[in-house]
N, C-alpha and C. Protein backbone atom coordinates (compact mmCIF):
# COMPACT_ATOMS: atom_id res chain seq x y z
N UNK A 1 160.53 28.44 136.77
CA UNK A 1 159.38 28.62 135.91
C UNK A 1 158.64 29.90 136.34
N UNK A 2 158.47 30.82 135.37
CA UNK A 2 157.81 32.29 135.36
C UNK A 2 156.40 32.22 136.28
N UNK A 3 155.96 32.50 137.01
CA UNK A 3 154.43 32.48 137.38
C UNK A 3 153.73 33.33 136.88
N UNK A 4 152.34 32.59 136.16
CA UNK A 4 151.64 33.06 135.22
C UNK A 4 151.21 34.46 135.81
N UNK A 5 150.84 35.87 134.89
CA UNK A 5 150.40 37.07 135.28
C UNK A 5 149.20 36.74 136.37
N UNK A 6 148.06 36.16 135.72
CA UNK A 6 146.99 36.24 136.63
C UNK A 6 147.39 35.55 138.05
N UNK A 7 147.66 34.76 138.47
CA UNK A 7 148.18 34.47 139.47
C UNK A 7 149.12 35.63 139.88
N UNK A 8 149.96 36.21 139.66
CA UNK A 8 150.70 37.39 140.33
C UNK A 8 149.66 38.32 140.94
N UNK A 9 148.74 38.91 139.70
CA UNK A 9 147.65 39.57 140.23
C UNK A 9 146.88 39.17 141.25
N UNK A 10 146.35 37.95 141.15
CA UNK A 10 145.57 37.64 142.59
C UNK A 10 146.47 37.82 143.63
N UNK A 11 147.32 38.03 143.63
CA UNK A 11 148.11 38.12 145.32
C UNK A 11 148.29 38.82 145.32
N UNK A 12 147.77 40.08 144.57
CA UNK A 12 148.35 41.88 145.13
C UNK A 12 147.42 41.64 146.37
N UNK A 13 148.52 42.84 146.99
CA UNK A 13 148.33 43.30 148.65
C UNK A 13 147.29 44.02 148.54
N UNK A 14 146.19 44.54 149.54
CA UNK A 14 145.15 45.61 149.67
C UNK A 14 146.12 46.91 148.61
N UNK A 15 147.23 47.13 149.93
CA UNK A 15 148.00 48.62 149.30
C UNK A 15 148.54 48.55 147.86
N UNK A 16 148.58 47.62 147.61
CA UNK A 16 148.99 47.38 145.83
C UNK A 16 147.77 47.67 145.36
N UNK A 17 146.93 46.89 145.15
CA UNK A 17 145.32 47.05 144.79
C UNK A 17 145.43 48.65 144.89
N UNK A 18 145.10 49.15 145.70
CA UNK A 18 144.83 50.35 146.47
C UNK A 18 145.82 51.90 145.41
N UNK A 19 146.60 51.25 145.19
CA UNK A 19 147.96 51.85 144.52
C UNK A 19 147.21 52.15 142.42
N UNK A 20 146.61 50.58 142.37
CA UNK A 20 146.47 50.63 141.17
C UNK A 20 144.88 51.41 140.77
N UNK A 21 144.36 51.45 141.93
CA UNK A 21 143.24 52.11 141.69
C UNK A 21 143.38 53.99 141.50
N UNK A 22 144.43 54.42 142.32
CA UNK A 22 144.39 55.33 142.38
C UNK A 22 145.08 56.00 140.96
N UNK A 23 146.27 54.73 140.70
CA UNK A 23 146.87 55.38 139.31
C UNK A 23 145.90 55.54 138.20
N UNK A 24 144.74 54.49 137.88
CA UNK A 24 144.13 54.51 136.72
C UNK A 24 142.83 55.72 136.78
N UNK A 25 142.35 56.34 138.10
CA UNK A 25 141.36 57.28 138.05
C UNK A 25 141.92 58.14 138.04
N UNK A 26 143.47 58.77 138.29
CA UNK A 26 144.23 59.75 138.07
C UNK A 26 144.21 59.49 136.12
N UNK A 27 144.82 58.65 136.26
CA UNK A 27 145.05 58.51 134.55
C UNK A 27 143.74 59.02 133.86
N UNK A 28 142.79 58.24 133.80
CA UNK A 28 141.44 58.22 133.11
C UNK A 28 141.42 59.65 133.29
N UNK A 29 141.10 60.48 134.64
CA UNK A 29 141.13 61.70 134.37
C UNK A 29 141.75 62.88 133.59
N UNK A 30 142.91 62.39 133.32
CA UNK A 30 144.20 63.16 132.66
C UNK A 30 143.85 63.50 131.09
N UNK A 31 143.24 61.63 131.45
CA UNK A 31 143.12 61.54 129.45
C UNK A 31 142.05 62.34 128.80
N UNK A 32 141.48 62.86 129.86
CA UNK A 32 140.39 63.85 129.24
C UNK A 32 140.93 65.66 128.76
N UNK A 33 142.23 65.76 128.44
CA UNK A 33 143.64 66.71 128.62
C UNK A 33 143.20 67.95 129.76
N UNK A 34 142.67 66.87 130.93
CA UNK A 34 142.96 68.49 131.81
C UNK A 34 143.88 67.53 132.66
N UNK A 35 144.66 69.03 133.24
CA UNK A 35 145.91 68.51 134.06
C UNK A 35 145.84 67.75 135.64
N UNK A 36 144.65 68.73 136.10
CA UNK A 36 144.42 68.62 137.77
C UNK A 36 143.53 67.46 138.54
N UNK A 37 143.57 66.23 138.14
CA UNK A 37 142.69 65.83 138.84
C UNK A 37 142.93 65.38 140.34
N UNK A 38 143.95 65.90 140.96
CA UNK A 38 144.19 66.00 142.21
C UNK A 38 145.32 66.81 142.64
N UNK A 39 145.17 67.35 144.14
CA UNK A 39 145.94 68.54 144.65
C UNK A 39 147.21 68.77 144.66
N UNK A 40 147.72 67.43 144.28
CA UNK A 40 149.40 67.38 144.25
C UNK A 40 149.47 67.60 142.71
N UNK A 41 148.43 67.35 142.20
CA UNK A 41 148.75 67.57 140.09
C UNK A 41 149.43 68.75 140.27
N UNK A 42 150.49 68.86 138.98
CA UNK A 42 150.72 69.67 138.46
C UNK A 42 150.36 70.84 137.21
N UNK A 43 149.52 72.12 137.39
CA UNK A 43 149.48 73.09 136.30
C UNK A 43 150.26 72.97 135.01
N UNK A 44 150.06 73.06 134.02
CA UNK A 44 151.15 72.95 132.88
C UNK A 44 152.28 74.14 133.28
N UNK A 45 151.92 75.24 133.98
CA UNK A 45 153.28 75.76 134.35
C UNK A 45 153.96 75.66 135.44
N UNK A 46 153.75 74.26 135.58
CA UNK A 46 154.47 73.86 136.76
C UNK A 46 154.27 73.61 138.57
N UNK A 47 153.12 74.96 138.71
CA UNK A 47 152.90 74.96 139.49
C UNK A 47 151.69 74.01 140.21
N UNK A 48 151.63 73.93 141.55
CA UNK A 48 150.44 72.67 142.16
C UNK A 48 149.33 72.96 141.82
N UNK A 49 148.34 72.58 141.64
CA UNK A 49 146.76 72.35 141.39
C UNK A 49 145.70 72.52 142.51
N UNK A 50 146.41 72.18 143.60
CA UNK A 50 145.82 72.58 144.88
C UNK A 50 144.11 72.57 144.86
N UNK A 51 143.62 74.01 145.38
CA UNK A 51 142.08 73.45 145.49
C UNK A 51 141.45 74.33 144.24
N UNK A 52 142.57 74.49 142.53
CA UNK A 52 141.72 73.92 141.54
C UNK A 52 141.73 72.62 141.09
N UNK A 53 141.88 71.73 141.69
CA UNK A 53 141.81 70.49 141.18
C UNK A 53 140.18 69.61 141.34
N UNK A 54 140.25 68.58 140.37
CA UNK A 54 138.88 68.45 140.33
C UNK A 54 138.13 67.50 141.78
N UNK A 55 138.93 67.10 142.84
CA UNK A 55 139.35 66.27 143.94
C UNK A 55 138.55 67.13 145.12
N UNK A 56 139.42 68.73 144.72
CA UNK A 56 138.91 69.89 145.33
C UNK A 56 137.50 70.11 145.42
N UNK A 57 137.48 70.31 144.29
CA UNK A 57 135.76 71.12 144.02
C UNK A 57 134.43 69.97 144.11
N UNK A 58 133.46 70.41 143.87
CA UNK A 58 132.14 69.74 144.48
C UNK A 58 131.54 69.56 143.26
N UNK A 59 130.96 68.34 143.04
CA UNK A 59 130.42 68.00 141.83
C UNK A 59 131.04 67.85 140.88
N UNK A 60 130.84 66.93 139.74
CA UNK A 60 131.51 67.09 138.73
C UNK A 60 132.23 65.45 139.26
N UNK A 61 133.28 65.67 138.39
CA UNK A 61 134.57 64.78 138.05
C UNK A 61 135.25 64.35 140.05
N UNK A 62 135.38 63.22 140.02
CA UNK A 62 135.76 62.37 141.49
C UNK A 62 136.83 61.72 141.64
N UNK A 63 137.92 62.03 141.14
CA UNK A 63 138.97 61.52 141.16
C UNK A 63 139.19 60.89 142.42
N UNK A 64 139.76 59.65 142.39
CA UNK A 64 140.29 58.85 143.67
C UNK A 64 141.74 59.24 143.44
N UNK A 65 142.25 60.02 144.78
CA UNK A 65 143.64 61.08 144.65
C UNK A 65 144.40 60.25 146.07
N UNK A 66 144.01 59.50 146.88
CA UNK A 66 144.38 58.99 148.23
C UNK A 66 144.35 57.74 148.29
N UNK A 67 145.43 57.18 149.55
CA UNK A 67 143.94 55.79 149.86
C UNK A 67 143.29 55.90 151.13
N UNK A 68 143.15 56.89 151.21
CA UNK A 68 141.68 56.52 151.92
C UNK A 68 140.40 56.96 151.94
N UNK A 69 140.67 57.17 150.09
CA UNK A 69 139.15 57.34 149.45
C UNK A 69 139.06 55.98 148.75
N UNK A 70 139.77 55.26 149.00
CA UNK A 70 139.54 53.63 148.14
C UNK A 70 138.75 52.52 149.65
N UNK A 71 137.56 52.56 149.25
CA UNK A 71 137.09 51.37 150.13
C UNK A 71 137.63 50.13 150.05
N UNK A 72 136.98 49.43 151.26
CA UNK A 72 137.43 47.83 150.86
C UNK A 72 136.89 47.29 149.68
N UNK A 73 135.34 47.93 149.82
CA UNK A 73 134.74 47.14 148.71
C UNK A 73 135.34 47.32 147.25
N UNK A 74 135.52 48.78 146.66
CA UNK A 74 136.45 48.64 145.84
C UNK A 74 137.38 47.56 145.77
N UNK A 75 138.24 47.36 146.38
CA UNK A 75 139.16 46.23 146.55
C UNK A 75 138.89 44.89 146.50
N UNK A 76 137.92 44.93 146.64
CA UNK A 76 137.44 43.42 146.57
C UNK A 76 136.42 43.35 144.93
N UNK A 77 135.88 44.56 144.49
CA UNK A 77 135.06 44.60 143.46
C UNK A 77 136.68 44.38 142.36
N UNK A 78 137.97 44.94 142.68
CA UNK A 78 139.52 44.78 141.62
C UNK A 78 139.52 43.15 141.74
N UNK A 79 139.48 42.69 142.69
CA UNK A 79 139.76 41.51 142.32
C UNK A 79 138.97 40.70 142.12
N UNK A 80 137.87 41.08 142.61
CA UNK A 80 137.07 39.82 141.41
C UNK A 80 137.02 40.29 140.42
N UNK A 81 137.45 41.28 139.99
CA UNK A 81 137.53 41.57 138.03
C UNK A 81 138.40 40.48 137.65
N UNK A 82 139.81 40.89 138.49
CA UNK A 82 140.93 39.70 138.08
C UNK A 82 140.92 38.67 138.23
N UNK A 83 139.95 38.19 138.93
CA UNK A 83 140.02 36.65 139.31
C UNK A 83 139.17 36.17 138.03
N UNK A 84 138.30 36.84 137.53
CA UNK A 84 137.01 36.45 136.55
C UNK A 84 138.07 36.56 134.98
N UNK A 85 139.13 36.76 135.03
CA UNK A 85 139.85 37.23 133.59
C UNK A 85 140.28 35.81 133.20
């Protein structure tokens, strides 16, 4: 018998958690069509993003690009989202 999604979700690991946070503030950032929101992004011509990326610079846009710009509390604020669904 399949185990229901939400239950899968409550048992992500910190580093899973940690994983999904970083994909969706990369994403969210993207969707705004700029390319760089962190130093490993890629330029549309290919090249790295380095310190124009928005991760780089001061003010502005905060991309979470690591984990160890993801607190615990974050992690604990992901799952009680999921636990409350």
């Amino acid at each position: 018998m399949p185990v229901p999604k939400r239950k899968v979700e409550a048992t992500l690991t910190a580093a899973a958690i940690v994983a999904i946070l970083i994909k969706a503030s990369r994403d969210q950032y993207h969707a705004t069509g700029k390319p760089c929101a962190c130093p490993d992004d890629l330029i549309r011509n290919g090249r790295s993003c380095g310190a124009r990326s928005a991760y780089s610079r001061p003010g502005g846009a905060a991309p979470i690009c690591y984990p160890h710009d993801v607190t615990s509390a974050m992690i604990d604020a992901y799952r009680q989202r999921v636990a409350s669904r």
